[in-house]
Protein backbone atom coordinates (compact mmCIF):
# COMPACT_ATOMS: atom_id res chain seq x y z
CA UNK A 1 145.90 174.86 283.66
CA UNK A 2 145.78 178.30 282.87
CA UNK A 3 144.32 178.08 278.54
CA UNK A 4 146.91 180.74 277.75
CA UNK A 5 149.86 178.21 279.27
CA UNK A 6 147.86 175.02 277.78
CA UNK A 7 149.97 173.03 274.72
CA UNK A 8 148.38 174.34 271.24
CA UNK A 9 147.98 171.85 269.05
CA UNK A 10 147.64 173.29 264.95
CA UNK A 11 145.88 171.38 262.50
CA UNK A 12 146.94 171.99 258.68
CA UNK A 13 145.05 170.31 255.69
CA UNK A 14 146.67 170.72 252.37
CA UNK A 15 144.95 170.09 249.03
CA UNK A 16 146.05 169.91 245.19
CA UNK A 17 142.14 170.55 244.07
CA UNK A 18 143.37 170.97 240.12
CA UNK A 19 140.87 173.85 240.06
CA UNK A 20 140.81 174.16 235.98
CA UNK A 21 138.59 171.00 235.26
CA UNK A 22 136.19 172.33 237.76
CA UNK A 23 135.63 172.62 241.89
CA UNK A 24 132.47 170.40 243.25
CA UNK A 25 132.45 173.04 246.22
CA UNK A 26 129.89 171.46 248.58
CA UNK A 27 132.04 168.11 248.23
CA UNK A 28 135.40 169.78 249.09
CA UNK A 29 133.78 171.92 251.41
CA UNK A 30 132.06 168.63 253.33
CA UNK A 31 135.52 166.86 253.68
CA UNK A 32 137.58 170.47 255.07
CA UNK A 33 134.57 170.36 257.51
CA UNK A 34 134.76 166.50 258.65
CA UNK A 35 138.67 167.55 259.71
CA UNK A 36 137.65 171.32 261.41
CA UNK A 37 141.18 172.24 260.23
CA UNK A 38 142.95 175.37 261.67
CA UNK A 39 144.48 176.31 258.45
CA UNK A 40 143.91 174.63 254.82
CA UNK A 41 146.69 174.96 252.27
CA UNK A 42 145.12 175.08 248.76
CA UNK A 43 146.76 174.67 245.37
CA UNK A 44 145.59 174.97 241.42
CA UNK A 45 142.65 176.99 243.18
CA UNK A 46 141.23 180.02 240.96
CA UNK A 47 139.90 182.84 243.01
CA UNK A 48 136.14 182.66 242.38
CA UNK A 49 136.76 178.99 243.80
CA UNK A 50 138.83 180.09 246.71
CA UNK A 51 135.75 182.62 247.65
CA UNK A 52 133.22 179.76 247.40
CA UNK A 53 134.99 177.66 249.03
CA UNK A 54 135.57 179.65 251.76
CA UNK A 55 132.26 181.30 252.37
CA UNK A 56 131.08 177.34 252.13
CA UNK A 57 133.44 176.57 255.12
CA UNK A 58 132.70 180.05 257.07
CA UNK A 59 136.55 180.69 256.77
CA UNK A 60 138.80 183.76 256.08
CA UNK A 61 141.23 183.59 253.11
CA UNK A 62 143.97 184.78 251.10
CA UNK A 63 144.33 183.99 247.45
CA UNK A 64 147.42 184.48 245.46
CA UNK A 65 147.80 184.65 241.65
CA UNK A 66 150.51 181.79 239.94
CA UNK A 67 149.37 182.32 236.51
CA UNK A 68 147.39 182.82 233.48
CA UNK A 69 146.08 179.90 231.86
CA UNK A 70 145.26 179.87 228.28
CA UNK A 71 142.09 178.08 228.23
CA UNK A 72 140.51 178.70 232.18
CA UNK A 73 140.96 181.57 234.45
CA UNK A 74 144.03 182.24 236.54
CA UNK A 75 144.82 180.10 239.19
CA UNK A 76 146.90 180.54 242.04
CA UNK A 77 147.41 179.32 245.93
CA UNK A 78 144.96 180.11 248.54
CA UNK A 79 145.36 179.62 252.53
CA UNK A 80 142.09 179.83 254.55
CA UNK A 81 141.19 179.80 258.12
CA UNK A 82 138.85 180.32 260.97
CA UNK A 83 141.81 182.40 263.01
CA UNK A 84 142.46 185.91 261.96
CA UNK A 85 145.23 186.75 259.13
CA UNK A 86 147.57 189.04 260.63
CA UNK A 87 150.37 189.55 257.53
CA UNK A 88 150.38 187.27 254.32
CA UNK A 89 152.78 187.62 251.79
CA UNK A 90 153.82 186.38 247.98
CA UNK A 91 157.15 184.81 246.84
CA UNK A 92 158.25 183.98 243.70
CA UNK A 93 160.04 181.12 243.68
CA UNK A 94 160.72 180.99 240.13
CA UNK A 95 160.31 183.96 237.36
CA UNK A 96 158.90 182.58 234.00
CA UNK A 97 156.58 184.77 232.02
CA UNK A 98 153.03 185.11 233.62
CA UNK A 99 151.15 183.01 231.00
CA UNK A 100 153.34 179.97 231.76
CA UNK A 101 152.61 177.07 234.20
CA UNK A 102 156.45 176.83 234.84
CA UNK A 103 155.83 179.96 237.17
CA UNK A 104 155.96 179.61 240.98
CA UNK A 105 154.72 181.19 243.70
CA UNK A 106 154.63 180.66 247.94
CA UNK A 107 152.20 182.18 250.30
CA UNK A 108 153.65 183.09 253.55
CA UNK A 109 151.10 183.93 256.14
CA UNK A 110 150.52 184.10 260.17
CA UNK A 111 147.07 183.21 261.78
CA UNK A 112 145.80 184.33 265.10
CA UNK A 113 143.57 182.92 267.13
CA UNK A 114 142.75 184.18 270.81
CA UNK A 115 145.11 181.75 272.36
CA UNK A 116 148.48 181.24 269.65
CA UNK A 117 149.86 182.70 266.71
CA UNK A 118 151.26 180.67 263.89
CA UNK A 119 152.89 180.97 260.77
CA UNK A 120 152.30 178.74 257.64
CA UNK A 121 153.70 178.88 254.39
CA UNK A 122 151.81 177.04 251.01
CA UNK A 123 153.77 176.16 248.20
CA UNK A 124 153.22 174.39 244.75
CA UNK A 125 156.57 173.65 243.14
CA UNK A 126 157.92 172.44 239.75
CA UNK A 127 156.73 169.09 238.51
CA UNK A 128 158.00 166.25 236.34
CA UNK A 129 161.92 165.96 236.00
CA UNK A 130 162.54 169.18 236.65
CA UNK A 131 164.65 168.02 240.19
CA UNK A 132 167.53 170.95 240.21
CA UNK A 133 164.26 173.70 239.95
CA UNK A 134 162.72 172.14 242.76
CA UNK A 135 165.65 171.90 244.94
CA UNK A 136 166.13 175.90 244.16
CA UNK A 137 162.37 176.54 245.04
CA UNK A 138 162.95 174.53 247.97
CA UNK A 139 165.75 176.40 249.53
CA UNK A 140 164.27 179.49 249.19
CA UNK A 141 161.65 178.38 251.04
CA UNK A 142 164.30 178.20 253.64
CA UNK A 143 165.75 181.39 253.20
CA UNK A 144 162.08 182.85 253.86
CA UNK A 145 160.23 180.34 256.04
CA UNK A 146 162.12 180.94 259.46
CA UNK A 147 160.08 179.40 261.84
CA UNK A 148 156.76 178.48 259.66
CA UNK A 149 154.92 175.24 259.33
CA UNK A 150 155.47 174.57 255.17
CA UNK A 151 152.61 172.76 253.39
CA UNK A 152 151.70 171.81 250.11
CA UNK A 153 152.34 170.14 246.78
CA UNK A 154 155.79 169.31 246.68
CA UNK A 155 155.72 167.69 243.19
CA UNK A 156 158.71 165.47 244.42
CA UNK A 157 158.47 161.75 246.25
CA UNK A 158 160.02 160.75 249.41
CA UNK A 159 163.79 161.86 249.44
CA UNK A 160 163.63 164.06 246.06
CA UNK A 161 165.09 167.21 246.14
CA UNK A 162 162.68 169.37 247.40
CA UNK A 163 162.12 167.52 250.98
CA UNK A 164 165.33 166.66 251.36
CA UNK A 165 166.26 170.19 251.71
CA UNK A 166 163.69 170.98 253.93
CA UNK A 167 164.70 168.16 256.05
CA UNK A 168 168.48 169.09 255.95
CA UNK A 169 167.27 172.53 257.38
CA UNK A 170 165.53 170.94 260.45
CA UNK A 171 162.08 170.33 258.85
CA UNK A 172 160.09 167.20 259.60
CA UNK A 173 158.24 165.43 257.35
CA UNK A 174 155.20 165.16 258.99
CA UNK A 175 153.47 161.95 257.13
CA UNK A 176 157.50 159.89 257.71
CA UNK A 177 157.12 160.96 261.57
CA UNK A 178 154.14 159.47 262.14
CA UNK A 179 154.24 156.70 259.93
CA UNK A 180 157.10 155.45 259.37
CA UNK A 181 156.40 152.66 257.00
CA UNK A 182 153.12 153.86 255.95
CA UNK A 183 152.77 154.56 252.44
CA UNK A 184 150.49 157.88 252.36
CA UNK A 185 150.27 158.11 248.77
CA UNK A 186 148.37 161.47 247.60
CA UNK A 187 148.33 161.55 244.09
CA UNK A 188 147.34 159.65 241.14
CA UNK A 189 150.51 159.12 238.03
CA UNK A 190 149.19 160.42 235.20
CA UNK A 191 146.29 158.24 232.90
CA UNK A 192 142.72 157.20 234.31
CA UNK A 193 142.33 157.87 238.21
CA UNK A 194 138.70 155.29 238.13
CA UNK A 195 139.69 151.86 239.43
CA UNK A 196 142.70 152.39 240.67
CA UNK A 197 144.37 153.40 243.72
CA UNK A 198 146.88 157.02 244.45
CA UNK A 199 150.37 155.41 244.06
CA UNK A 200 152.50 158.57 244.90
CA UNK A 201 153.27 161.25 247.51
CA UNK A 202 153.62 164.17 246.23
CA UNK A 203 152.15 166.11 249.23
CA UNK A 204 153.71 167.25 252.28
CA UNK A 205 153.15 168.78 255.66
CA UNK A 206 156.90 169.74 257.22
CA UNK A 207 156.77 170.65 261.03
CA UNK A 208 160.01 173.15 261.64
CA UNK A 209 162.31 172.78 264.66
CA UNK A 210 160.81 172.83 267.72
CA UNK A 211 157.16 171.57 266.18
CA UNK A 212 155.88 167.79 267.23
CA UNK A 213 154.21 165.91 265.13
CA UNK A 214 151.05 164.42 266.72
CA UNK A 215 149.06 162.62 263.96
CA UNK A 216 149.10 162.28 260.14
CA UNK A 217 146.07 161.16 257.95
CA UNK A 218 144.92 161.15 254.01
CA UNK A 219 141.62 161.14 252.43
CA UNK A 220 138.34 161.30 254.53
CA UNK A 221 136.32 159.23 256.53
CA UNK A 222 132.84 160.35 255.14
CA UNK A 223 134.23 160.31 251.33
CA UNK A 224 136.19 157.08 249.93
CA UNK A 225 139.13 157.23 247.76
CA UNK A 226 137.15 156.54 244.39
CA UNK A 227 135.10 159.75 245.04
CA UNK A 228 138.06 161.81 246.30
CA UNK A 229 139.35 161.07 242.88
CA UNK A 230 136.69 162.57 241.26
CA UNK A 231 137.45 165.85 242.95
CA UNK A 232 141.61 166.09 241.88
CA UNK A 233 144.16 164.27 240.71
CA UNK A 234 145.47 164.69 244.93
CA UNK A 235 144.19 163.32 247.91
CA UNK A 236 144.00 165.71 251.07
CA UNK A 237 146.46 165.72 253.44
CA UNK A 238 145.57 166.32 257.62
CA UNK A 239 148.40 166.75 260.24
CA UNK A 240 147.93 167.61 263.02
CA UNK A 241 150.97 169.14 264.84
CA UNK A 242 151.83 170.10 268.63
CA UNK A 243 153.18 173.87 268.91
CA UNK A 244 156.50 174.70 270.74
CA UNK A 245 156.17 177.28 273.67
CA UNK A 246 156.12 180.85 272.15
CA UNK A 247 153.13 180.33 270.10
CA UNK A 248 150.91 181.49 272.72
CA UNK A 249 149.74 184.75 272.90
């Protein structure tokens, strides 16, 4: 078969790496290397961190500022990526005042490689009870995605607001497609990570229309759980997802 007619399959790796207590880079940057990912979705990343990080994993990348912390420096979103950036772009998804974590921010951004062209969007949205903010941040998403793979730190379980609406606009939950009764917890509630297990999922991969899903996978064969939890308060998140025709080149 002709590579320019062959399927394309896109791998996406999303990671909450709660860059204000600190960034082991060679650690991160083992595990993004065990999966070879395609893109890699990064949240509460500052941007010295996103530049180690991705001169560690020989990747291109795009930072984004979310906002100023009081105590460490900014942090934002990042998206990284072997493949070539050929537009990236910032939304707000919700105006607070720049020193405030309530702030939120998207990335939007399409990758190139020889053979396909895909676009991906990272997103980090409001936490704790805050469902009817979510929900908001959510739909714009929509309004802005169009076609894109979505990825990130939804801040919302199974069925909240913010994946519901995603779903409800053709989206697949990524993790739910290929495991249907799995668990895939990616996050820790809050108190002492050591000894215990993740016991939420927080994180998401959605596949838009068109998109199959192909395989779904947290953590890291070379790295156990205990360890991951050392890095963030998140475990990473792998899909791997089968492009519709039109994404080749």
């Amino acid at each position: 078969m002709d590579p320019d007619e062959a399927p394309i399959s896109v791998t996406v790796l999303t990671w909450n790496l709660q860059g204000s207590h600190g960034l082991d880079t060679d650690a991160v940057a083992a595990v993004i290397r065990e999966w070879a990912p395609d893109v890699v979705l990064l949240q509460e990343i500052q941007r010295r961190q996103s530049r180690r990080l991705a001169a560690a994993v020989s990747m291109r990348r795009r930072w984004v500022f979310k906002h100023v912390s009081l105590w460490a420096w900014p942090e934002g979103l990042a998206v990284l990526t072997p493949w070539a950036f050929s537009s990236t772009a910032k939304v707000v998804l919700r105006r607070s005042p720049l020193f405030t974590w309530r702030r939120r921010v998207a990335v939007l951004a399409t990758i190139e490689s020889a053979h396909a062209r895909v676009s991906v969007v990272n997103v980090h949205l409001s936490p704790h009870d805050e469902g009817d903010a979510r929900g908001q941040e959510a739909s714009t998403v929509v309004g802005r995605a169009g076609g894109a793979v979505v990825g990130g730190d939804f801040n919302d379980c199974p069925g909240g607001p913010a994946p519901a609406r995603l779903e409800s606009a053709g989206w697949t939950d990524a993790w739910a497609s290929a495991h249907p009764h799995g668990e895939g917890f990616t996050n820790w509630s809050p108190g002492h990570r050591a000894g215990r297990r993740a016991d939420q999922r927080l994180d998401y991969v959605m596949a838009p229309p068109g998109w199959a899903v192909l395989d779904a996978t947290v953590g890291a064969t070379s790295v156990d759980e205990a360890r991951l939890g050392e890095l963030s308060d998140h475990l990473p998140l792998v899909v791997r997802l089968g492009a519709p025709e039109g994404s080749n080149r």
